[in-house]
Protein backbone atom coordinates (compact mmCIF):
# COMPACT_ATOMS: atom_id res chain seq x y z
CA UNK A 1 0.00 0.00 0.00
CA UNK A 2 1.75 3.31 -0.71
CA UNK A 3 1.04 6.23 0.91
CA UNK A 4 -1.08 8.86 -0.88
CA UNK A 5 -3.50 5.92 -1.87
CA UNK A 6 -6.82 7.21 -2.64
CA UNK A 7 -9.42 7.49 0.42
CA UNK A 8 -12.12 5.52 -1.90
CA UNK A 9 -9.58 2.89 -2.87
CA UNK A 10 -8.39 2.72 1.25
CA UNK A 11 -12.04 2.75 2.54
CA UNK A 12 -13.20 -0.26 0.20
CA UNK A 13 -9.90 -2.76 1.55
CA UNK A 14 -12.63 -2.02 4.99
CA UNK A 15 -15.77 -1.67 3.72
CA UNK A 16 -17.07 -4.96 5.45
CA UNK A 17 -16.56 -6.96 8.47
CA UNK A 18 -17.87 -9.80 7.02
CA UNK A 19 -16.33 -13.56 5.56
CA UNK A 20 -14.09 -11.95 3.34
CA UNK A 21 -11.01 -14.17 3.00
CA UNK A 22 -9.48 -17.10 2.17
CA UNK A 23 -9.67 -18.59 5.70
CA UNK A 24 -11.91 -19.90 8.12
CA UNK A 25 -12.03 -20.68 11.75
CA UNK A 26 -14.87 -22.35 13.69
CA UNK A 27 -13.73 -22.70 17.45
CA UNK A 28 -16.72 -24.47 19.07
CA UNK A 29 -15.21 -26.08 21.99
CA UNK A 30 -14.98 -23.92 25.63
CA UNK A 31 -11.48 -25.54 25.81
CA UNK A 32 -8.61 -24.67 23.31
CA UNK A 33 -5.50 -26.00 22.59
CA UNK A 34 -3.87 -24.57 25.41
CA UNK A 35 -6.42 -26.37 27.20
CA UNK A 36 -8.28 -25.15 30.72
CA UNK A 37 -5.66 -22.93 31.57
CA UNK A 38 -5.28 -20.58 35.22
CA UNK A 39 -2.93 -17.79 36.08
CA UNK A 40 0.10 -18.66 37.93
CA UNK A 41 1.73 -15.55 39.64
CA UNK A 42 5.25 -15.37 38.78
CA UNK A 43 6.06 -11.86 39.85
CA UNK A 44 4.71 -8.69 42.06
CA UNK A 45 6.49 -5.66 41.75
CA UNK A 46 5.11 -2.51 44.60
CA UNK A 47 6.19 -1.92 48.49
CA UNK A 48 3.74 -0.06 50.73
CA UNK A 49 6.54 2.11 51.75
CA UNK A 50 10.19 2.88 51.09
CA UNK A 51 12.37 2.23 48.80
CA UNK A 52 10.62 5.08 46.84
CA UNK A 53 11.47 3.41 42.97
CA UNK A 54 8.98 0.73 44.25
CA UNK A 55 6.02 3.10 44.88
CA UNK A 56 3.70 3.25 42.38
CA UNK A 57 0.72 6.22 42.53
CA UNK A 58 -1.34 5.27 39.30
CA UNK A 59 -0.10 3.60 37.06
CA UNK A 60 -0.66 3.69 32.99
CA UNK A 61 0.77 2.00 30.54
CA UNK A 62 3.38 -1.44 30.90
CA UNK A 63 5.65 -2.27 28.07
CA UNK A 64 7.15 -5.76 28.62
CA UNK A 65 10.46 -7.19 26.75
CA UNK A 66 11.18 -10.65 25.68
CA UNK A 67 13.34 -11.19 28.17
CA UNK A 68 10.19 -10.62 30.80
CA UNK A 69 11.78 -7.17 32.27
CA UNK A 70 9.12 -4.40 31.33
CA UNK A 71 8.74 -0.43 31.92
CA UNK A 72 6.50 1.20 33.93
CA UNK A 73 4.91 4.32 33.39
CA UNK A 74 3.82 5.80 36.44
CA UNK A 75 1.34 8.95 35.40
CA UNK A 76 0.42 10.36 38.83
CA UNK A 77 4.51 10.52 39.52
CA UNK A 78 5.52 11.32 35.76
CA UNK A 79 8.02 8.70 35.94
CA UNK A 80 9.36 6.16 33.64
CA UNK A 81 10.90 3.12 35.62
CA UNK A 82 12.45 -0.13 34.35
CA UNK A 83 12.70 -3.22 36.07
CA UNK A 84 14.75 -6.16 35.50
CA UNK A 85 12.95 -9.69 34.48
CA UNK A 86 13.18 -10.42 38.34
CA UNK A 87 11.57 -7.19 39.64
CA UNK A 88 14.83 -5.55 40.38
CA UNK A 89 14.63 -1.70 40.02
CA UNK A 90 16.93 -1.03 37.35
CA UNK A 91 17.06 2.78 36.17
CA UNK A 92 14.25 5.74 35.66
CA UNK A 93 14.45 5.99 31.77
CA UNK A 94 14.13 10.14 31.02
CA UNK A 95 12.42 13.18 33.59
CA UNK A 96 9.54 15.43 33.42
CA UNK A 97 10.19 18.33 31.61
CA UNK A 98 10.46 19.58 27.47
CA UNK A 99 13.96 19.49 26.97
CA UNK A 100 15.68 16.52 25.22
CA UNK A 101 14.79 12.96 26.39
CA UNK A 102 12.12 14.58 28.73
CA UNK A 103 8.65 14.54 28.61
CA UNK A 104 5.35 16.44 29.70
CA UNK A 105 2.35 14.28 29.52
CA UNK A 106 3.37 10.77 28.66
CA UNK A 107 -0.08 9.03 26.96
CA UNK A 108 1.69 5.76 25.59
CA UNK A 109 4.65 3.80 25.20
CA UNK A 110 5.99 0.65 22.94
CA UNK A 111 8.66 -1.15 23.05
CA UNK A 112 10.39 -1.60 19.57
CA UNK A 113 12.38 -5.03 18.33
CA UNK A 114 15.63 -3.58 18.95
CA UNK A 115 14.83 -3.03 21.86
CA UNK A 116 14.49 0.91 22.08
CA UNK A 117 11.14 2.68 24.02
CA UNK A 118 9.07 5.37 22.15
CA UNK A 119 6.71 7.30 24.26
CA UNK A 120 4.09 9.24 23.03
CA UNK A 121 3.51 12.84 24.81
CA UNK A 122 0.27 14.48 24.79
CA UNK A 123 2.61 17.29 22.83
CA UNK A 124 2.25 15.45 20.01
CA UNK A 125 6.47 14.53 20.78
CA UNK A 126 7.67 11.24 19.79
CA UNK A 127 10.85 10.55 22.39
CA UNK A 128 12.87 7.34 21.64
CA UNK A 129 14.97 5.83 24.39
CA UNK A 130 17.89 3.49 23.44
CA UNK A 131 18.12 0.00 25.07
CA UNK A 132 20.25 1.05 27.88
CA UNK A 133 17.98 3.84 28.51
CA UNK A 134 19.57 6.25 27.05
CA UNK A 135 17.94 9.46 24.78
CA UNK A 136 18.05 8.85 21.07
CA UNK A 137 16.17 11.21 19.50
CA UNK A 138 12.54 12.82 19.53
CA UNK A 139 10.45 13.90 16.59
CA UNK A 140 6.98 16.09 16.69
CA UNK A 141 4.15 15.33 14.55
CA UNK A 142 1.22 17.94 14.34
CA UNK A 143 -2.22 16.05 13.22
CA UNK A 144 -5.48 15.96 14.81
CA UNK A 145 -4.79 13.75 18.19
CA UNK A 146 -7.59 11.38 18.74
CA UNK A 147 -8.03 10.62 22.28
CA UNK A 148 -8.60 7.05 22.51
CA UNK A 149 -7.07 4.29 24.91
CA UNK A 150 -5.02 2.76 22.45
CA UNK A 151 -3.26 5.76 20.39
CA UNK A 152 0.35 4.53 19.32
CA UNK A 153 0.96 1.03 17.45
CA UNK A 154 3.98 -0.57 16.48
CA UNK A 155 4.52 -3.95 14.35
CA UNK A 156 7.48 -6.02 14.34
CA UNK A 157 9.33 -4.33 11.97
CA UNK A 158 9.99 -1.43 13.56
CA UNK A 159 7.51 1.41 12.49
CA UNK A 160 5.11 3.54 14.47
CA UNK A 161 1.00 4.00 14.37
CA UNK A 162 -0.63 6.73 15.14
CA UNK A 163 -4.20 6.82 15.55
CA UNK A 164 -5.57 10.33 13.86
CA UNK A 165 -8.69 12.16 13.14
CA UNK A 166 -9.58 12.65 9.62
CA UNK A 167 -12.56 15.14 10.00
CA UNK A 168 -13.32 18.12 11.93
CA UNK A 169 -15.38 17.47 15.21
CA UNK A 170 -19.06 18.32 15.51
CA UNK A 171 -20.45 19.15 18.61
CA UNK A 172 -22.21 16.21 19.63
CA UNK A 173 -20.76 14.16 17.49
CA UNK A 174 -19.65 10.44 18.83
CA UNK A 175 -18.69 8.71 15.35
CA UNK A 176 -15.28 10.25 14.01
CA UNK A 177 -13.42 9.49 10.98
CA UNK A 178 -9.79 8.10 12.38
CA UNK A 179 -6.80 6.25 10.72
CA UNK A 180 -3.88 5.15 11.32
CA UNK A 181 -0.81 7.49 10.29
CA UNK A 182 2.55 5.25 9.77
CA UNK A 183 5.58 6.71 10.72
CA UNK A 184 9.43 5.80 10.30
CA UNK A 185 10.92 6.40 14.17
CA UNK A 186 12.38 9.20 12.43
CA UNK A 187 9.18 10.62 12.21
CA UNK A 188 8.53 10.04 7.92
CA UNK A 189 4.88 9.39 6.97
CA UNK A 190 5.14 5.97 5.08
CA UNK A 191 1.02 5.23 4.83
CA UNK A 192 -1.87 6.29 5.68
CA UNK A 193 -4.54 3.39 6.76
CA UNK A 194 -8.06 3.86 7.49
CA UNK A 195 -10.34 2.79 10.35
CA UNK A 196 -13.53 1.59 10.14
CA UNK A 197 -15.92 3.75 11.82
CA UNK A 198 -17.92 2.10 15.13
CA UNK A 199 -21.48 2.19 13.92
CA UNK A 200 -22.57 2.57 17.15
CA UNK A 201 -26.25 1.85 17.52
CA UNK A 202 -25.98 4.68 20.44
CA UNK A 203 -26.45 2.86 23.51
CA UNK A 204 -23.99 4.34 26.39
CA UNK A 205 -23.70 0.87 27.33
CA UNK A 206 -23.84 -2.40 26.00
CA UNK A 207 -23.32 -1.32 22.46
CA UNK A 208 -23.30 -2.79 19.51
CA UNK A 209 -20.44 -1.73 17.19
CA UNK A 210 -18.10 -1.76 14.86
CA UNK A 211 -14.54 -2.64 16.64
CA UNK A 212 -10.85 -2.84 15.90
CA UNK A 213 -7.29 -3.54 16.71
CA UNK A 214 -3.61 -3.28 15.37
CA UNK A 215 -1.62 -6.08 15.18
CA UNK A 216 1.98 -6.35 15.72
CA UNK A 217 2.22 -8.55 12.68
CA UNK A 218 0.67 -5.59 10.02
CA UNK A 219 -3.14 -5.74 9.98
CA UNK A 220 -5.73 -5.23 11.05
CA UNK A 221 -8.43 -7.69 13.16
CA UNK A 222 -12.18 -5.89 13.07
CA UNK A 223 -15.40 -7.48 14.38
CA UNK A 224 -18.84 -6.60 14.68
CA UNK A 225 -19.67 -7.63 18.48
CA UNK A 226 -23.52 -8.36 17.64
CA UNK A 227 -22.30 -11.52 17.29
CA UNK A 228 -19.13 -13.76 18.42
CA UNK A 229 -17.42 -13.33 15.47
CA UNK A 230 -14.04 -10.75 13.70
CA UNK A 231 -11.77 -11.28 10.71
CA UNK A 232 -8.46 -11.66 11.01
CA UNK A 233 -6.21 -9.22 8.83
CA UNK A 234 -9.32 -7.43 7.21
CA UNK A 235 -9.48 -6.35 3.90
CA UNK A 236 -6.48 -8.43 2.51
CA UNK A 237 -6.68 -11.41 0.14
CA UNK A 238 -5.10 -13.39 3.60
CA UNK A 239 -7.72 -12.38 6.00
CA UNK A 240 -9.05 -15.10 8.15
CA UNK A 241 -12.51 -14.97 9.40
CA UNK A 242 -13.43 -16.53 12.74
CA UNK A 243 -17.12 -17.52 14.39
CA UNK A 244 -17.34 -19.11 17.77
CA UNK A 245 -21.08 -19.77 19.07
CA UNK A 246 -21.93 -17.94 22.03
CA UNK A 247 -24.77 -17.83 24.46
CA UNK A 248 -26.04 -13.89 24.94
CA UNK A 249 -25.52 -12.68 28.89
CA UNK A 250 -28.80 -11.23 30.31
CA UNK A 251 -27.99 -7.81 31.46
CA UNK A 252 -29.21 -8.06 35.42
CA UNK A 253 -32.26 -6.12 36.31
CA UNK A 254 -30.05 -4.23 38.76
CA UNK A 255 -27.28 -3.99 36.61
CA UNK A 256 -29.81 -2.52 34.07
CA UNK A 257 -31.50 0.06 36.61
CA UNK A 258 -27.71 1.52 38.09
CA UNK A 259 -27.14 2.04 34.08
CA UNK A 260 -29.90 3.85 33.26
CA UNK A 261 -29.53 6.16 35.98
CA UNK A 262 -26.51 6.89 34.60
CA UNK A 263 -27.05 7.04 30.90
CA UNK A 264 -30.12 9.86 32.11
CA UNK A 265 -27.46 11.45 34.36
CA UNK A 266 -25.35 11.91 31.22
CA UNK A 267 -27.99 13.10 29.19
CA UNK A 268 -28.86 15.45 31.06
CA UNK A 269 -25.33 17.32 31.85
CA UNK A 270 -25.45 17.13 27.79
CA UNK A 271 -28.14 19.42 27.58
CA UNK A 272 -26.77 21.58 30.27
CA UNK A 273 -23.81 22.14 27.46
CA UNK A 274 -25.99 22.96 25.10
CA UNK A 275 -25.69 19.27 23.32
CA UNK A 276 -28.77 16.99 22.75
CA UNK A 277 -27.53 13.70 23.45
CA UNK A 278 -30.19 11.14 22.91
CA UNK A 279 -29.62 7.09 23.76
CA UNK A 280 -31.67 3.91 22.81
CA UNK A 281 -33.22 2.15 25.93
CA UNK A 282 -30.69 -0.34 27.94
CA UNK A 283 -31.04 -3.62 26.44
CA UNK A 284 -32.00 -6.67 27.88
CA UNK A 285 -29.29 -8.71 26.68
CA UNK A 286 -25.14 -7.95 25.95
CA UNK A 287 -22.94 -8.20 22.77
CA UNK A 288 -20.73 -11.10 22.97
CA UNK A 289 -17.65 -9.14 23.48
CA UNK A 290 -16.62 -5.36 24.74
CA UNK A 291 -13.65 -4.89 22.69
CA UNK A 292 -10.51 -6.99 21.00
CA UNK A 293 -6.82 -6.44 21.90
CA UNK A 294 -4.03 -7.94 20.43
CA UNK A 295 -0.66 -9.11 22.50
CA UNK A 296 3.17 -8.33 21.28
CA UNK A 297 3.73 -11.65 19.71
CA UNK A 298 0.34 -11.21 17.83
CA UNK A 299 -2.55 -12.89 19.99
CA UNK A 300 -5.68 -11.64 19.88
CA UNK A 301 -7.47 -11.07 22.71
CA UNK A 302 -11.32 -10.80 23.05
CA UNK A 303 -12.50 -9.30 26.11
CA UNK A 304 -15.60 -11.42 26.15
CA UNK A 305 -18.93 -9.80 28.40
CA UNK A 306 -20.02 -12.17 31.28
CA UNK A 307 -22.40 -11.74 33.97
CA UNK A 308 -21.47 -8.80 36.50
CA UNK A 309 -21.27 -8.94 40.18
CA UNK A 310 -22.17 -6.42 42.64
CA UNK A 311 -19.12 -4.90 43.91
CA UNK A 312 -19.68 -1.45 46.29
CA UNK A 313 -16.43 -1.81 47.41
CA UNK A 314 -14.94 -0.63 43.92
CA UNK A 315 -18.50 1.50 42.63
CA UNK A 316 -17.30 4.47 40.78
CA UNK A 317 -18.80 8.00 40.69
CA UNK A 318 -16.77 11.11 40.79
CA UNK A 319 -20.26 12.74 41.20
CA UNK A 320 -22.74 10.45 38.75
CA UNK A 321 -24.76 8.17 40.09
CA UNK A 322 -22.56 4.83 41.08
CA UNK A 323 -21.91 1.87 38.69
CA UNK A 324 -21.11 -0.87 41.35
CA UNK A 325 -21.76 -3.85 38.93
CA UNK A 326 -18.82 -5.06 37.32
CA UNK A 327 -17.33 -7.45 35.20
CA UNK A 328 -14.89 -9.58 35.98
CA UNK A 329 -12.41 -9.20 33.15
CA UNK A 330 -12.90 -12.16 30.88
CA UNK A 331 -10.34 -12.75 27.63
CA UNK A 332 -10.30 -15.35 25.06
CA UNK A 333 -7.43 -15.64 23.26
CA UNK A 334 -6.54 -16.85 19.75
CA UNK A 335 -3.76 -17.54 17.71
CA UNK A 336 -2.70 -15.25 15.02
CA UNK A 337 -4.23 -17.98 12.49
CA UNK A 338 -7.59 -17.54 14.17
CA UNK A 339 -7.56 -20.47 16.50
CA UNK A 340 -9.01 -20.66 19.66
CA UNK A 341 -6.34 -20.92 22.97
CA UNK A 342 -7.73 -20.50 25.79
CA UNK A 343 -10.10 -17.90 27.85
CA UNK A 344 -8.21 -16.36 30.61
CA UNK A 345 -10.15 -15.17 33.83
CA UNK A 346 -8.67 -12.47 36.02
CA UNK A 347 -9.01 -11.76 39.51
CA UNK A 348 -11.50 -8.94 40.76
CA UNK A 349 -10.47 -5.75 39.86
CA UNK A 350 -7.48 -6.91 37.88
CA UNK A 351 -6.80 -5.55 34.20
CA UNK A 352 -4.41 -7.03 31.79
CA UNK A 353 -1.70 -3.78 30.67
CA UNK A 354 0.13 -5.92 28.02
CA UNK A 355 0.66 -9.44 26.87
CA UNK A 356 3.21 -10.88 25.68
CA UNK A 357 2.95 -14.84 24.76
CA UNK A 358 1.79 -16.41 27.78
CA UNK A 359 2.75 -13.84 30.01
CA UNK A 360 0.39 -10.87 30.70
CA UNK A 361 0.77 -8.08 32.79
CA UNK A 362 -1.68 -6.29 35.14
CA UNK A 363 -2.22 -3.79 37.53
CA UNK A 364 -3.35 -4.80 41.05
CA UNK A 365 -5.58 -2.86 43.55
CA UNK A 366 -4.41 -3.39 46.51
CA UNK A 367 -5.39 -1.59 49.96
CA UNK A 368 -1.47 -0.22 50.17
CA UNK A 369 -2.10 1.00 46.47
CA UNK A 370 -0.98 -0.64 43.34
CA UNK A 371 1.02 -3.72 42.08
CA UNK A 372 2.49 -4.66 38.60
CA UNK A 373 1.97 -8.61 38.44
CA UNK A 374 3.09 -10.74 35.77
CA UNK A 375 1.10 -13.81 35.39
CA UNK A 376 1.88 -16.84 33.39
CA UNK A 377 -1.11 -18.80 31.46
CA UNK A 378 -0.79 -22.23 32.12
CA UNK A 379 -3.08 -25.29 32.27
CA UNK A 380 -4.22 -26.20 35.24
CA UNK A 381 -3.06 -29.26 37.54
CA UNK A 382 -5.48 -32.02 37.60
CA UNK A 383 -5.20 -34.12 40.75
């Protein structure tokens, strides 16, 4: 694909997310290859008090290595720590600041195959980090920043992705034109790819839509989550379609009640801005999965809706009514050819940061604050 590529041309490799390849993968059993698989904790990494380089505030983004060793991004102490594959504080990697090898806002950061960290600042700053730690270079690029979860990409052969807006912003407008901008880690624009828009049907929660997610590998996976089912590299003559049968998870009548409150709360602080925000009712049932991530090596990971559980301990507010029902944070993964692993079940209040093989790492709530874990999926011990 070369950059420049016409939009039309671009948009119609993405047009559908339907069978559109050469491949096909039923996974029908609830046990993959990997078989029934748990989470073994290998490693916890946080002290409730000194030494200070293993205090964590809040932290962001995790960016493992093969070797197991990761940085840690801490954003409430605008730090940048690396620890060895055995937990060992190792070095703080750059300093707050806008001079060279410093940064402001930190939103993201990748690790690339040699081994060099890019971090993404919210000044639109690319800042690359040798191996040892060490500043390389930095590079700005000025586009339309989309604020999303997932903003900067890499793939395994050492370029950047970086998700950007295509249109100009309407007020009240939820639907935006992005794609992906791909950049030499000198900062050259090689391509330009486009995203498929969500095609939302406009329900705050539990909606059905249109989702997406990079690969390491050079593609793209996209899935409609109306039903259990995304294609693998979409829009190329290799894509891979996959279908699992799933039974839909009834939305609690509690659940359903806390939600609405909230949804109307919403709505309402809309119109206070001067926006008419309008949502569908609640439904009754969920979509078979909330989103799709893929891990370093190229697993995709479906984070799969199951039932919630009332949880006050860990309701949320920050002044709108309370959402204590949650979800305990359900993932099936897949291979890169499309077939089916494993579903991986984390602990309450536990959400994977990156993944990496069978290694994933997550951030722990804790009542002393929070823990980096690293997990290893493995099958379970039968007696």
């Amino acid at each position: 694909m070369q950059p420049g590529r016409s939009w039309t041309a671009l948009a119609a490799l993405l047009a559908a997310v339907a069978p559109s390849g050469c491949g096909s993968s039923e996974g029908r059993s609830d046990v993959g290859s990997w078989g029934d698989v748990e989470l073994v904790e290998e490693l916890r990494i946080g002290v409730f008090e000194e030494p200070a380089e293993y205090l964590f505030g809040r932290v962001s983004s995790v960016a493992p290595a093969p070797d197991k060793s990761c940085y840690v991004f801490d954003f409430q102490l605008k730090s940048i720590r690396y620890y060895a594959a055995d937990g060992t504080f190792v070095r703080n990697v750059g300093a707050k600041g806008q001079g060279p090898g410093e940064y402001d806002r930190p939103r993201e950061m990748k690790l690339l195959p040699d081994g060099s960290l890019v971090v993404l600042d919210a000044t639109h700053r690319f800042i690359l980090y040798r191996p040892d730690g060490t500043y390389l270079r930095d590079f700005r690029f000025e586009a339309p920043m989309f604020m999303t979860q997932h903003m900067l990409h890499v793939d395994h052969s050492g370029h950047l992705y970086y998700v950007t807006l295509q249109e100009e912003p309407r007020p009240g407008m939820t639907d935006y034109l992005t794609a992906l901008t791909k950049l030499s880690t000198s900062g050259d624009v090689l391509d330009l790819i486009p995203l498929p828009r969500r095609n939302s049907d406009g329900g705050y929660a539990f909606s059905v839509a249109t989702l997406h997610a990079w690969s390491p590998l050079g593609y793209l996976i996209v899935g409609r989550n109306d039903s259990y089912a995304f294609t693998v590299a979409a829009g190329t003559e290799d894509s891979v379609h996959v279908r699992r049968e799933f039974e839909p998870v009834a939305v609690h009548p509690e659940e359903r009640d806390e939600w609405q409150r909230y949804v109307d709360f919403t709505a309402e602080r809309a119109r206070q801005r001067g926006q008419n925000m309008s949502y569908p009712a609640l439904p009754e049932f969920k979509p078979a999965y909330r989103s799709i991530r893929v891990g370093d090596e190229g697993h995709i990971w479906i984070h799969r809706h199951v039932s919630a559980e009332k949880d006050e301990e860990r309701a949320s507010s920050q002044g709108a009514p309370p959402l204590s029902w949650r979800e305990r944070s359900t993932f099936d993964v897949f291979d890169p050819d499309g077939t089916f692993l494993c579903t991986v079940l984390f602990a309450k209040g536990e959400w994977p940061y990156a993944m990496r093989g069978r290694y994933v790492w997550c951030v722990a709530q804790t009542p002393e604050g929070e823990r980096v874990v690293r997990y290893r999926v493995e099958a379970k011990h039968t007696s």
